[in-house]
PDB file of N, CA and C in Angstrom:
ATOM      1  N   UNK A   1    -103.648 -29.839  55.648  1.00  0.00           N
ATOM      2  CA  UNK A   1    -104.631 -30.006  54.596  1.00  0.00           C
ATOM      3  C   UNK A   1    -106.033 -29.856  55.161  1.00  0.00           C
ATOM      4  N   UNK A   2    -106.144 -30.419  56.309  1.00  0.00           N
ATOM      5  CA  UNK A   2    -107.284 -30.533  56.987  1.00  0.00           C
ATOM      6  C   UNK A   2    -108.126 -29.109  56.996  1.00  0.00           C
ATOM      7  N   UNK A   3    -107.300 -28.167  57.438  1.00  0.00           N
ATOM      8  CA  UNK A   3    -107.450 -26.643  58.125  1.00  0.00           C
ATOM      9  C   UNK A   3    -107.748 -26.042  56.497  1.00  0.00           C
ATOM     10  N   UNK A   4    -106.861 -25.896  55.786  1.00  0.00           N
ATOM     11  CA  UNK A   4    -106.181 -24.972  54.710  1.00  0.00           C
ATOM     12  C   UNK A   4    -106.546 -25.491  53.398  1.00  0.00           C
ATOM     13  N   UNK A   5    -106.563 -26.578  53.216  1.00  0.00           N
ATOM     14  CA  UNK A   5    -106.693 -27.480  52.058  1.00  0.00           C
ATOM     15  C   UNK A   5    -105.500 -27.302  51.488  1.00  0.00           C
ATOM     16  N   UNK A   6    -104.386 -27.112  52.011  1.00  0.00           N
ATOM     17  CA  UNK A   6    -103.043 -26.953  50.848  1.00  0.00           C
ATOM     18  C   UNK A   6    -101.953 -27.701  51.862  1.00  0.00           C
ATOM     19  N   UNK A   7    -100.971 -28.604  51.197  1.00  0.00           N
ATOM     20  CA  UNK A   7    -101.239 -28.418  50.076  1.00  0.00           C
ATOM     21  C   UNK A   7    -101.968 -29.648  49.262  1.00  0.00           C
ATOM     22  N   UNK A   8    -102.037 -29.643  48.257  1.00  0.00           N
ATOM     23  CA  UNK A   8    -102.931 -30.626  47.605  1.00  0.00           C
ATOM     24  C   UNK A   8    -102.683 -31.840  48.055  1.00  0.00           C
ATOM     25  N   UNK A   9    -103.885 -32.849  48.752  1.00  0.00           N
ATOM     26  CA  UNK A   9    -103.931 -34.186  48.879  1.00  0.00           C
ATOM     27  C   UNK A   9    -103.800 -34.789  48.183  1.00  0.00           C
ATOM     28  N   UNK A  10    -104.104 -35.008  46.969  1.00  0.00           N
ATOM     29  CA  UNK A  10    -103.410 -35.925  45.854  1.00  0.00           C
ATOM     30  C   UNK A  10    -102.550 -35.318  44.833  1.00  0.00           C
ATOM     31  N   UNK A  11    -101.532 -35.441  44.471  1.00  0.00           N
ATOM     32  CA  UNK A  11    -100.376 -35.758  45.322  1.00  0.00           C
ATOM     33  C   UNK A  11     -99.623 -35.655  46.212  1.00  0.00           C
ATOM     34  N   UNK A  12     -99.634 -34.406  46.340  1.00  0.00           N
ATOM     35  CA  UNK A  12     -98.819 -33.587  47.194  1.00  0.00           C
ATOM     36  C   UNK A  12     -98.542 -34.510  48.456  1.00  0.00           C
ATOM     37  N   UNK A  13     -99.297 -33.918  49.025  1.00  0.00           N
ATOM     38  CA  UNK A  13     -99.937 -34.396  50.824  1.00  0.00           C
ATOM     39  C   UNK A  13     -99.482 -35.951  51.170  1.00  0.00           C
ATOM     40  N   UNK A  14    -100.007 -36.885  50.037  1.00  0.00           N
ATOM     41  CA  UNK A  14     -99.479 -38.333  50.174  1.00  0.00           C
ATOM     42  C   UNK A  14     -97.977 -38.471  50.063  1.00  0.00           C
ATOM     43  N   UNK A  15     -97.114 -38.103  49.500  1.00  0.00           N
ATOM     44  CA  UNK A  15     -95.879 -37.873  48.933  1.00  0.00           C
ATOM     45  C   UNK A  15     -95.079 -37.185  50.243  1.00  0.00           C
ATOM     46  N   UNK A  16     -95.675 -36.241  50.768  1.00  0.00           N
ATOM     47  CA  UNK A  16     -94.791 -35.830  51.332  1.00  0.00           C
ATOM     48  C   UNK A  16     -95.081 -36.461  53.165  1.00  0.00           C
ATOM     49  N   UNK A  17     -96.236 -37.387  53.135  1.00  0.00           N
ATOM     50  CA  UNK A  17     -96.276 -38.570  54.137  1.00  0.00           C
ATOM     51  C   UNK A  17     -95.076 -39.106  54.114  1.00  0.00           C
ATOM     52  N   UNK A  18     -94.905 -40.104  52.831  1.00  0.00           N
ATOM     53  CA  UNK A  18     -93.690 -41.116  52.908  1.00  0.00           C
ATOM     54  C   UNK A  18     -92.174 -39.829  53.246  1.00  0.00           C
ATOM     55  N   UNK A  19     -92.344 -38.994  52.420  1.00  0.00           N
ATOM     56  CA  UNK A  19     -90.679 -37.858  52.991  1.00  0.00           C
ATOM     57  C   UNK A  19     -90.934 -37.872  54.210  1.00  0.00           C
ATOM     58  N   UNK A  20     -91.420 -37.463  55.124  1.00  0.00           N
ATOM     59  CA  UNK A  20     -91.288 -37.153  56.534  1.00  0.00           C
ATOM     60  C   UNK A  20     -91.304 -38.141  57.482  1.00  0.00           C
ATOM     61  N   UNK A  21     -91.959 -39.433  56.838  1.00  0.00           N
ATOM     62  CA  UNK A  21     -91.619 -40.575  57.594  1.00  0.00           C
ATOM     63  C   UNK A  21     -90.193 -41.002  57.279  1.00  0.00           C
ATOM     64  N   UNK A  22     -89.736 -40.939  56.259  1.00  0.00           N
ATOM     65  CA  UNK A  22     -88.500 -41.165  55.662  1.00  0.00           C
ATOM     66  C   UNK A  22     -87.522 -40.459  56.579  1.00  0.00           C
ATOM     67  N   UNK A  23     -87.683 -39.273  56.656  1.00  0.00           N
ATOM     68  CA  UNK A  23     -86.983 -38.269  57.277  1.00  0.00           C
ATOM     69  C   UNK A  23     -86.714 -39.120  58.981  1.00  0.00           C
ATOM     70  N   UNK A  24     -87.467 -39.188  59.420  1.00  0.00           N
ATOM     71  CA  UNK A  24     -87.675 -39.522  60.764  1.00  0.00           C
ATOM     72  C   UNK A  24     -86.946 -40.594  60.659  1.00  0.00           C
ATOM     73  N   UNK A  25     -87.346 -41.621  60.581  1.00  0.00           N
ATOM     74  CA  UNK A  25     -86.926 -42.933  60.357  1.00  0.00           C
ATOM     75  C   UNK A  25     -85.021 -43.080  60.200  1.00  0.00           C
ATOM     76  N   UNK A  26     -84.713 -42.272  59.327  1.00  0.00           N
ATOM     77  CA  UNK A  26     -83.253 -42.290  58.957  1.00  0.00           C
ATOM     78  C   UNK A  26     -82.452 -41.274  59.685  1.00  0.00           C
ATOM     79  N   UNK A  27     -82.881 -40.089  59.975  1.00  0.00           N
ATOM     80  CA  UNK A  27     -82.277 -39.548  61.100  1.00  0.00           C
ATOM     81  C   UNK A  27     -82.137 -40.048  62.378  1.00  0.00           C
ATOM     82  N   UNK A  28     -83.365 -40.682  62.866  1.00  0.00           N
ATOM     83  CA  UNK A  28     -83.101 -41.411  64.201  1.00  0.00           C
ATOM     84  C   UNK A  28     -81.926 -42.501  63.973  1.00  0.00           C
ATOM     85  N   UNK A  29     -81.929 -43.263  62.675  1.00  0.00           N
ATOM     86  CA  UNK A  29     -81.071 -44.702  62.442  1.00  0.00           C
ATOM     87  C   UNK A  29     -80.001 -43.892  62.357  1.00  0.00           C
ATOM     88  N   UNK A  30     -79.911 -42.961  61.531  1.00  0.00           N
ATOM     89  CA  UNK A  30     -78.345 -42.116  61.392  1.00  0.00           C
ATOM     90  C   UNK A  30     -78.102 -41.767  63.090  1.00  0.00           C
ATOM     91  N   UNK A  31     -78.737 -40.957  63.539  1.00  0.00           N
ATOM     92  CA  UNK A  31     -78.214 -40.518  65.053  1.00  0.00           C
ATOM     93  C   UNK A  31     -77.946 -41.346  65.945  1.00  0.00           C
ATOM     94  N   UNK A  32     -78.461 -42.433  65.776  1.00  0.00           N
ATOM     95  CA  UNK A  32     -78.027 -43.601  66.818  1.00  0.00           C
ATOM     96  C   UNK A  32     -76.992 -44.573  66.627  1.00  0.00           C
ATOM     97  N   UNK A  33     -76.695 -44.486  65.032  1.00  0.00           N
ATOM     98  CA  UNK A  33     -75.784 -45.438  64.601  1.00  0.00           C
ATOM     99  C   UNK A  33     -74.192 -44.422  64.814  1.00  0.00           C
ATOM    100  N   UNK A  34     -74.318 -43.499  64.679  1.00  0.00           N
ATOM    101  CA  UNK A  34     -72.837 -42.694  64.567  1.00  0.00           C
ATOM    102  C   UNK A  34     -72.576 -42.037  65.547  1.00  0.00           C
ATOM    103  N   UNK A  35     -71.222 -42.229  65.823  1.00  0.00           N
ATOM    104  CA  UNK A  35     -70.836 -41.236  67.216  1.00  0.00           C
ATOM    105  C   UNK A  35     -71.984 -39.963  67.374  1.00  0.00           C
ATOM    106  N   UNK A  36     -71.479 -39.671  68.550  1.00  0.00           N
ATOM    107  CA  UNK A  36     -72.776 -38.118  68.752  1.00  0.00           C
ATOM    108  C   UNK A  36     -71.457 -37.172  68.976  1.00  0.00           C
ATOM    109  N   UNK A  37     -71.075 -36.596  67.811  1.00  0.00           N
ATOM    110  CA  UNK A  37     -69.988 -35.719  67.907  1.00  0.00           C
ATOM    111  C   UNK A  37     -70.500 -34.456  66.898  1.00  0.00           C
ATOM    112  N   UNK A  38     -70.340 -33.152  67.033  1.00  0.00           N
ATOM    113  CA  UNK A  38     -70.789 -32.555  65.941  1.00  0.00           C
ATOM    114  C   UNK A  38     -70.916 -32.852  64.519  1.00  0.00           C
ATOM    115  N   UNK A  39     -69.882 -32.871  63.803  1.00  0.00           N
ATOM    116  CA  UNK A  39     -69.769 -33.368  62.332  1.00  0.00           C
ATOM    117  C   UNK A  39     -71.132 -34.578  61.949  1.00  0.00           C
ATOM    118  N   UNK A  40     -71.162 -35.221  62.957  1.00  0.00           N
ATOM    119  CA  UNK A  40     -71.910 -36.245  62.117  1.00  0.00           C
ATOM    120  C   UNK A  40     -73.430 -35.976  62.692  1.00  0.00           C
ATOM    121  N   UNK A  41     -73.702 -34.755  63.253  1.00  0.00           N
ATOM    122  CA  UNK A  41     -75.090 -34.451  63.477  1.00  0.00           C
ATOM    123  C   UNK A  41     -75.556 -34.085  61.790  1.00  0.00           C
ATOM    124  N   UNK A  42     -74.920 -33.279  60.967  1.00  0.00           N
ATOM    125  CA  UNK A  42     -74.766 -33.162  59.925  1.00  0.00           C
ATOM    126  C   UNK A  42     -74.713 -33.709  58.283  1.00  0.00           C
ATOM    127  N   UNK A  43     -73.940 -34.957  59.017  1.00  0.00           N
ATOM    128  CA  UNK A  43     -73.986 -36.570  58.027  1.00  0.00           C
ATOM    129  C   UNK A  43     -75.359 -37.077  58.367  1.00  0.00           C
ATOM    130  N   UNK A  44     -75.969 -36.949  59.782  1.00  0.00           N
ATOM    131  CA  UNK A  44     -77.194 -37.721  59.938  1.00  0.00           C
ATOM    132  C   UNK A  44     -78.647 -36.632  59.506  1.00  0.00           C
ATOM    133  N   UNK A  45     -78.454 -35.817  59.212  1.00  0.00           N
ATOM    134  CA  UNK A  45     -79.111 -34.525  59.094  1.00  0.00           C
ATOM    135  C   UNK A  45     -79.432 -34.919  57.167  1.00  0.00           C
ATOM    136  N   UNK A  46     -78.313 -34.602  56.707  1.00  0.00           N
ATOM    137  CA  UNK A  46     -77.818 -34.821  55.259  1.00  0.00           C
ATOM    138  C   UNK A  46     -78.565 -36.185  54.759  1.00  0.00           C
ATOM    139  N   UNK A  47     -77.893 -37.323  55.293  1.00  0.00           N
ATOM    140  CA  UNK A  47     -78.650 -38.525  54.841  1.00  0.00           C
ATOM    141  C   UNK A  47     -80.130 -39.073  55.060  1.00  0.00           C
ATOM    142  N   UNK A  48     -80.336 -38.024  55.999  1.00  0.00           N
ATOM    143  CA  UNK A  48     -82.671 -38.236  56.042  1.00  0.00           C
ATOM    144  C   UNK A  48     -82.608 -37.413  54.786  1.00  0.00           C
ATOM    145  N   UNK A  49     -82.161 -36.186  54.838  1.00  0.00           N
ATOM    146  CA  UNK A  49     -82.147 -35.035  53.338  1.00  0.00           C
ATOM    147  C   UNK A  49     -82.775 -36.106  52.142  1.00  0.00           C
ATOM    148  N   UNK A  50     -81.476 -36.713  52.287  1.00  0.00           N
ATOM    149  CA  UNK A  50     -81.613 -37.514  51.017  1.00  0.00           C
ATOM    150  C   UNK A  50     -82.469 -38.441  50.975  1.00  0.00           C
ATOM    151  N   UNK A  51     -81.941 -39.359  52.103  1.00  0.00           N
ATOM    152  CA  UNK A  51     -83.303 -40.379  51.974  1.00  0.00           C
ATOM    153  C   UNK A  51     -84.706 -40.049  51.596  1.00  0.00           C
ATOM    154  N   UNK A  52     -85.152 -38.866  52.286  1.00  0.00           N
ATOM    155  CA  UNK A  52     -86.494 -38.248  52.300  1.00  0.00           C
ATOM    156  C   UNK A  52     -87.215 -38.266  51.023  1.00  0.00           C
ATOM    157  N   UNK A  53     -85.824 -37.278  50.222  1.00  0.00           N
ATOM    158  CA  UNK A  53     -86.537 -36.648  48.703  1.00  0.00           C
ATOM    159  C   UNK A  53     -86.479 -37.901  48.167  1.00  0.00           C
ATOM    160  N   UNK A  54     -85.594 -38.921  47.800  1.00  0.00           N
ATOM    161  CA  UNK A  54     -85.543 -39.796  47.052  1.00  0.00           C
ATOM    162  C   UNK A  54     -86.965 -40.691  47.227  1.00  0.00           C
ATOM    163  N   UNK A  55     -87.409 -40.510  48.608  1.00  0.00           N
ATOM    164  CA  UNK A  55     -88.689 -41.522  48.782  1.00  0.00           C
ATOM    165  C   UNK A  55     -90.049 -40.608  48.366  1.00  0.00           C
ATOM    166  N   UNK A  56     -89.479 -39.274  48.947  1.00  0.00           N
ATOM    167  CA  UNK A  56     -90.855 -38.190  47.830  1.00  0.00           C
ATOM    168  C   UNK A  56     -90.577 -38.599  46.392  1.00  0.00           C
ATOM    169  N   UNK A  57     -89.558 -38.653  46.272  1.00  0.00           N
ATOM    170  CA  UNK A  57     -89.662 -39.008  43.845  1.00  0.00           C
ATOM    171  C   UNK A  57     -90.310 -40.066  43.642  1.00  0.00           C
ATOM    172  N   UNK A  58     -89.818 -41.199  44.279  1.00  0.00           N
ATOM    173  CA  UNK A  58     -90.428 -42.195  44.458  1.00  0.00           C
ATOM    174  C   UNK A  58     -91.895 -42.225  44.673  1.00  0.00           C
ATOM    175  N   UNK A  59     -92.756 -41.838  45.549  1.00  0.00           N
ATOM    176  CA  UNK A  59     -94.002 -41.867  45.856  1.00  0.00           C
ATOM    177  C   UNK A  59     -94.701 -40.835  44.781  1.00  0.00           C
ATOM    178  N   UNK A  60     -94.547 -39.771  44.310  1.00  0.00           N
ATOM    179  CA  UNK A  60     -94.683 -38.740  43.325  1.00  0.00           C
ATOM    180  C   UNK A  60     -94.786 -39.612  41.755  1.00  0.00           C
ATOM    181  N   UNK A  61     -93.995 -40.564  41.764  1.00  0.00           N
ATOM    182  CA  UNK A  61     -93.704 -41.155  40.352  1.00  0.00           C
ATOM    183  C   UNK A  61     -95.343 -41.806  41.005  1.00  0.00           C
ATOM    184  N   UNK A  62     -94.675 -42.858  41.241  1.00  0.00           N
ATOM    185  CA  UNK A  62     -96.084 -44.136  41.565  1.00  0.00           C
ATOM    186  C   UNK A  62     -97.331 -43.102  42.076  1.00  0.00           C
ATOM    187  N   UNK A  63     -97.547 -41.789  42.607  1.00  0.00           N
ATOM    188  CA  UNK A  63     -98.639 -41.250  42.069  1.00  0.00           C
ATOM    189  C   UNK A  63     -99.030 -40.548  41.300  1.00  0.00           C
ATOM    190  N   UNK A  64     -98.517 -39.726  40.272  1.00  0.00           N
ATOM    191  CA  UNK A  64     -98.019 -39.360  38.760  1.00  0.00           C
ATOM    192  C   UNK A  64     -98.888 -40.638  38.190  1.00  0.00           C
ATOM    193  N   UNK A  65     -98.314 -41.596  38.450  1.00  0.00           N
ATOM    194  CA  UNK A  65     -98.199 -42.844  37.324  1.00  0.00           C
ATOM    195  C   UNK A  65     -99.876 -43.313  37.755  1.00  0.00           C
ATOM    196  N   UNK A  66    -100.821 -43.307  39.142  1.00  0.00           N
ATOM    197  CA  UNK A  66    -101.808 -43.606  38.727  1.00  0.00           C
ATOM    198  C   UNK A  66    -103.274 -42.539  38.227  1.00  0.00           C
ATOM    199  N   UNK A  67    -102.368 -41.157  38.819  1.00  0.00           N
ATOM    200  CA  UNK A  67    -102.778 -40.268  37.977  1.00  0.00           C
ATOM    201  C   UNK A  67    -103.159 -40.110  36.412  1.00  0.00           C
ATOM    202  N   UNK A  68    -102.154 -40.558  35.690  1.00  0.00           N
ATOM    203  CA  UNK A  68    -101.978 -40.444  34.335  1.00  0.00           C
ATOM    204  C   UNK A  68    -101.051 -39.063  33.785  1.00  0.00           C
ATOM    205  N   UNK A  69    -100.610 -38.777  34.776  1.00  0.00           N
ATOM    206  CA  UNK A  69     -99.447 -37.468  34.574  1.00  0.00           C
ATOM    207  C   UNK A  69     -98.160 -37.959  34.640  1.00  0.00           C
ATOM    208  N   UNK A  70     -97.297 -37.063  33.806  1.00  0.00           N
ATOM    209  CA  UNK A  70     -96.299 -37.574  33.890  1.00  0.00           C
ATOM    210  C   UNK A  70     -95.239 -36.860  34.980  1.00  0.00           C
ATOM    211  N   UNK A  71     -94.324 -37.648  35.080  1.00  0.00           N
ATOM    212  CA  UNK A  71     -93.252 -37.140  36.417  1.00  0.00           C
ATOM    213  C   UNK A  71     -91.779 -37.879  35.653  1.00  0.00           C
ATOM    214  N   UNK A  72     -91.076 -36.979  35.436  1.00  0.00           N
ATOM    215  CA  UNK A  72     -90.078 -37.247  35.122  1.00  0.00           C
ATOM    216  C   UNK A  72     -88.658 -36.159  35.874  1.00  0.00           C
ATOM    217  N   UNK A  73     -87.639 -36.650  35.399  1.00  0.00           N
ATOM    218  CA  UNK A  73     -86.247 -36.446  35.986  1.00  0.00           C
ATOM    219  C   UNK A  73     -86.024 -35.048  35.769  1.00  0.00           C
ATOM    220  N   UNK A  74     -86.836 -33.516  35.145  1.00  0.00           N
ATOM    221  CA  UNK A  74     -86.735 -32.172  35.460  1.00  0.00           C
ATOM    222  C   UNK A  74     -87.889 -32.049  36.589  1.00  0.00           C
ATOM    223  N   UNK A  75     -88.511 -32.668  36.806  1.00  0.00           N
ATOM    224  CA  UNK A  75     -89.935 -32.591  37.631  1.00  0.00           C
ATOM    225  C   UNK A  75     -89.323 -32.976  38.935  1.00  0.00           C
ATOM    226  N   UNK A  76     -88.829 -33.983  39.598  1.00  0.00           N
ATOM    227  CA  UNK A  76     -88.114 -34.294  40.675  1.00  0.00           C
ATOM    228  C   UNK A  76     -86.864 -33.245  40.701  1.00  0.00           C
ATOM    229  N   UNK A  77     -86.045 -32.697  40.157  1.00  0.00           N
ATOM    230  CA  UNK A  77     -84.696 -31.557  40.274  1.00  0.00           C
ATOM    231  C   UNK A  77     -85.464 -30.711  40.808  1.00  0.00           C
ATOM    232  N   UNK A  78     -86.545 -30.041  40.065  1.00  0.00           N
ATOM    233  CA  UNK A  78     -87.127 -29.055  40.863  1.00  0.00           C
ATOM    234  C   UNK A  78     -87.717 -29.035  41.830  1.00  0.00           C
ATOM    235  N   UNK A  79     -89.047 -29.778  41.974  1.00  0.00           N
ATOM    236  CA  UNK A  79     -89.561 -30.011  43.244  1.00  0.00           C
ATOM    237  C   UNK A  79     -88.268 -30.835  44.758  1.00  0.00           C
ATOM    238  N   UNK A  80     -87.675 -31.278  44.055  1.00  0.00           N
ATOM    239  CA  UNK A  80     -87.039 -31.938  45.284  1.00  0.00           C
ATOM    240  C   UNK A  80     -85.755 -31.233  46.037  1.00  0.00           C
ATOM    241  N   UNK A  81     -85.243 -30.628  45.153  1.00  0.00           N
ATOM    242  CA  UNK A  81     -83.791 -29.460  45.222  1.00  0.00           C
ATOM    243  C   UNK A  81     -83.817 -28.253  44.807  1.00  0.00           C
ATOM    244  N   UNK A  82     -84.584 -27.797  43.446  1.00  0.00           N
ATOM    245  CA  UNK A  82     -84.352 -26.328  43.376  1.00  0.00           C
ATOM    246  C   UNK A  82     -84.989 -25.450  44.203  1.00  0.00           C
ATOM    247  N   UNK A  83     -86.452 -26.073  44.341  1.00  0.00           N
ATOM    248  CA  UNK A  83     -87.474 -25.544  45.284  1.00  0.00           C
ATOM    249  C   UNK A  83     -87.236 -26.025  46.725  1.00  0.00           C
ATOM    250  N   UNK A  84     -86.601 -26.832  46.891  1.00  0.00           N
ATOM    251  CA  UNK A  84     -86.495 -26.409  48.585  1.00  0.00           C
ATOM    252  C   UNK A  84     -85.209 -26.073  48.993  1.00  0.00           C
ATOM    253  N   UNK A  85     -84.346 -25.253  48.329  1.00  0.00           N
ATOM    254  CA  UNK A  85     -83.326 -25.316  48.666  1.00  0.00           C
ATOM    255  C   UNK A  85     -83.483 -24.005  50.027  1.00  0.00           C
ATOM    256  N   UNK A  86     -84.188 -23.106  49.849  1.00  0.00           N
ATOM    257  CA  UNK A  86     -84.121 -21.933  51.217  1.00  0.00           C
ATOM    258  C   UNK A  86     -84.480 -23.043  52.377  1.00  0.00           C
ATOM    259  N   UNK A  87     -85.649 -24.450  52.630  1.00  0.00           N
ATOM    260  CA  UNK A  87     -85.860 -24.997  53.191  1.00  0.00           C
ATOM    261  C   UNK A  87     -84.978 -26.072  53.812  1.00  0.00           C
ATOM    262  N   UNK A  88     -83.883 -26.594  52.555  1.00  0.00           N
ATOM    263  CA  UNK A  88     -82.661 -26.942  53.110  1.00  0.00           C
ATOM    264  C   UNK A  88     -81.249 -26.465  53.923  1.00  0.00           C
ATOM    265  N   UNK A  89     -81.037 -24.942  53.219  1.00  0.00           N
ATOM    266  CA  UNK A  89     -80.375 -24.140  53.752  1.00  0.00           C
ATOM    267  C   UNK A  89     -80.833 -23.988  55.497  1.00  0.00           C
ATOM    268  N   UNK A  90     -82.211 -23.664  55.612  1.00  0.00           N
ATOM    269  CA  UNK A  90     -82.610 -23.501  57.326  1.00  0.00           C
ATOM    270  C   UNK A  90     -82.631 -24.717  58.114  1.00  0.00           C
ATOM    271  N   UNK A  91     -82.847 -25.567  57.172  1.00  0.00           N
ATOM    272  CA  UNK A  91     -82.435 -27.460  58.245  1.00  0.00           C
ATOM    273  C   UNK A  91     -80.845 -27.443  58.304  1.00  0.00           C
ATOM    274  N   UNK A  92     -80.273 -27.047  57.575  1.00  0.00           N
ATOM    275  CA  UNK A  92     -78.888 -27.123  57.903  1.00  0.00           C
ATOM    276  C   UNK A  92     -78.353 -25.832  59.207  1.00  0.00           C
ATOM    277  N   UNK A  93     -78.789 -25.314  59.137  1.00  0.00           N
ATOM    278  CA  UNK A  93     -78.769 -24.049  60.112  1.00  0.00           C
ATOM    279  C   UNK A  93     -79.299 -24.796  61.426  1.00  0.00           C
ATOM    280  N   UNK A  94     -80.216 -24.697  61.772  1.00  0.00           N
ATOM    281  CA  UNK A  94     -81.318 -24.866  62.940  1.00  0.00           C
ATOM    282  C   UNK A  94     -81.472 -26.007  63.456  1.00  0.00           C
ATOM    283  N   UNK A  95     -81.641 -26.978  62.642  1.00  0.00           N
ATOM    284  CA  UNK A  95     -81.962 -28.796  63.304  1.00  0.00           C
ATOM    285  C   UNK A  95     -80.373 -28.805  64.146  1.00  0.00           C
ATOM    286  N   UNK A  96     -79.023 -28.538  63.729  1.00  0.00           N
ATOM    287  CA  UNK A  96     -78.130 -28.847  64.636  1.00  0.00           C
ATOM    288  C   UNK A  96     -77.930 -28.224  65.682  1.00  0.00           C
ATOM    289  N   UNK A  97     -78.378 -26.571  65.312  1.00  0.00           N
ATOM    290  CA  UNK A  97     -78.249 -25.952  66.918  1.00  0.00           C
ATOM    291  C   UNK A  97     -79.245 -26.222  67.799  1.00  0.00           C
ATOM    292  N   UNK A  98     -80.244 -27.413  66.766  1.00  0.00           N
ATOM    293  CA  UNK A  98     -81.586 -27.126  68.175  1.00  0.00           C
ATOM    294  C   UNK A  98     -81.077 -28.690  68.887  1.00  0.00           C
ATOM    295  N   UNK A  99     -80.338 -29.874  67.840  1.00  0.00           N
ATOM    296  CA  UNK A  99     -80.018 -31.095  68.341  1.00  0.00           C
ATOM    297  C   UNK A  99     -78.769 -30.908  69.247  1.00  0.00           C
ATOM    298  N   UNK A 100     -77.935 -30.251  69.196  1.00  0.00           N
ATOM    299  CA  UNK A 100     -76.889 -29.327  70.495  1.00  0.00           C
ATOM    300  C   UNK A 100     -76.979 -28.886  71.732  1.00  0.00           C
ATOM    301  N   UNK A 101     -78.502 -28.322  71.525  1.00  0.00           N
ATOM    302  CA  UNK A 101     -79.266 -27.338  72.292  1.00  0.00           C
ATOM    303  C   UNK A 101     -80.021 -28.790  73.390  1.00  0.00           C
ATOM    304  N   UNK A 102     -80.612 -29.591  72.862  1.00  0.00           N
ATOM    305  CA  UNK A 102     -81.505 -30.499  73.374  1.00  0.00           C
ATOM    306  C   UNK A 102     -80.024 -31.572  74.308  1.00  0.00           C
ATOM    307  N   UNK A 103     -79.203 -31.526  73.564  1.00  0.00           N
ATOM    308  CA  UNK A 103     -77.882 -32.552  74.261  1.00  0.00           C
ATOM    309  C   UNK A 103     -77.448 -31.723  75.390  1.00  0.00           C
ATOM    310  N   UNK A 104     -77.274 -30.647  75.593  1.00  0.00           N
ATOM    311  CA  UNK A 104     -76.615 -30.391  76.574  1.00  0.00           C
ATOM    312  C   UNK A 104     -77.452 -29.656  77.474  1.00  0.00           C
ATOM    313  N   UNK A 105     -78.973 -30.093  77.327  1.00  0.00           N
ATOM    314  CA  UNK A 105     -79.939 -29.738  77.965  1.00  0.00           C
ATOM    315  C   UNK A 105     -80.105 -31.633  78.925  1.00  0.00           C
ATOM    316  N   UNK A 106     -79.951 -32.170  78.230  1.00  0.00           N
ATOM    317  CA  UNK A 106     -80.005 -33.587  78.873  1.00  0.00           C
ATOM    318  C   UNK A 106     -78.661 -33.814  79.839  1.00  0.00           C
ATOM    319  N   UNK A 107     -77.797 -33.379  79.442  1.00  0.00           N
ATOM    320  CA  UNK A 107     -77.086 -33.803  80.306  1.00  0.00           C
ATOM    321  C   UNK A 107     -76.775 -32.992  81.404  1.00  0.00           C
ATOM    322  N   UNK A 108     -77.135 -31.578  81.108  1.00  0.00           N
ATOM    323  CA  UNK A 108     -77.324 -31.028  82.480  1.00  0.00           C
ATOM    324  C   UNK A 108     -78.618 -31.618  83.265  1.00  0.00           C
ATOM    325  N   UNK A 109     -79.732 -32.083  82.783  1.00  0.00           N
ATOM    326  CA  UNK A 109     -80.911 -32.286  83.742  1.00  0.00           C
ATOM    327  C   UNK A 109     -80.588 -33.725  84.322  1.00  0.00           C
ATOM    328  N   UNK A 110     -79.597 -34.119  83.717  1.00  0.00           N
ATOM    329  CA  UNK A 110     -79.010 -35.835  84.386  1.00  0.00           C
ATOM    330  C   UNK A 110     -78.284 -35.537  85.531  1.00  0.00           C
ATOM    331  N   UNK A 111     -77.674 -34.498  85.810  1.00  0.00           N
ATOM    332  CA  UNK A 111     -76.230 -34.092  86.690  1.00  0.00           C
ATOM    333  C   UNK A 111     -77.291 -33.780  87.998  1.00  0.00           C
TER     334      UNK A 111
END
C-alpha cells in the first residue's frame, strides 16, 4: 500500500492484516501439532486456508459495518473463494513443494 496505494487501506489492506496473521498463526499450530508426513502438510496448508478467509469475512463485515456498506454472504463467496481460487490452486501446488524442499534441506544441513 505504502509503494502502490493498492490495495485499498480501508478495507481491503486492514482485512487482509487479520488473513495473513490468521494464516501464519494456524499453519504454524497445524504444522507443529500433526505428524510431519506429507498428507498432513496439506491438512495444515488447508486449515490456515480456512481459518484465514473466515477471519478476512469476519474483519470485512466489522469493517463494512463501520463503513456503512453492506457485506453480506454473496460478497464473502466471492471475494473469499471465487476470486482467489487461481491463488488457492498455486498455494496448493507450491507451499508443499517449497515446505518438502525446506525439510530435507534441514536435515541434510544437520547430518
Amino acid at each position: 500500500f505504502a509503494l502502490f496505494g493498492m490495495p485499498p487501506l480501508i478495507p481491503t489492506g486492514i482485512a487482509m492484516c487479520f488473513e495473513l496473521a490468521a494464516y501464519g498463526t494456524v499453519a504454524a499450530l497445524l504444522y507443529r501439532a500433526l505428524p510431519r508426513k506429507k498428507p498432513f502438510i496439506w491438512l495444515a496448508l488447508l486449515g490456515a486456508m480456512v481459518a484465514g478467509r473466515v477471519i478476512w469475512g469476519f474483519a470485512r463485515l466489522a469493517l463494512f459495518g463501520l463503513t456503512g456498506s453492506p457485506f453480506g454472504w454473496s460478497a464473502f463467496l466471492s471475494g473469499a473463494v471465487l476470486g482467489a481460487l487461481p491463488g488457492i490452486a498455486l498455494q496448493l501446488v507450491f507451499i508443499p513443494l517449497l515446505v518438502l524442499a525446506l525439510q530435507k534441506f534441514t536435515v541434510a544441513a544437520r547430518s
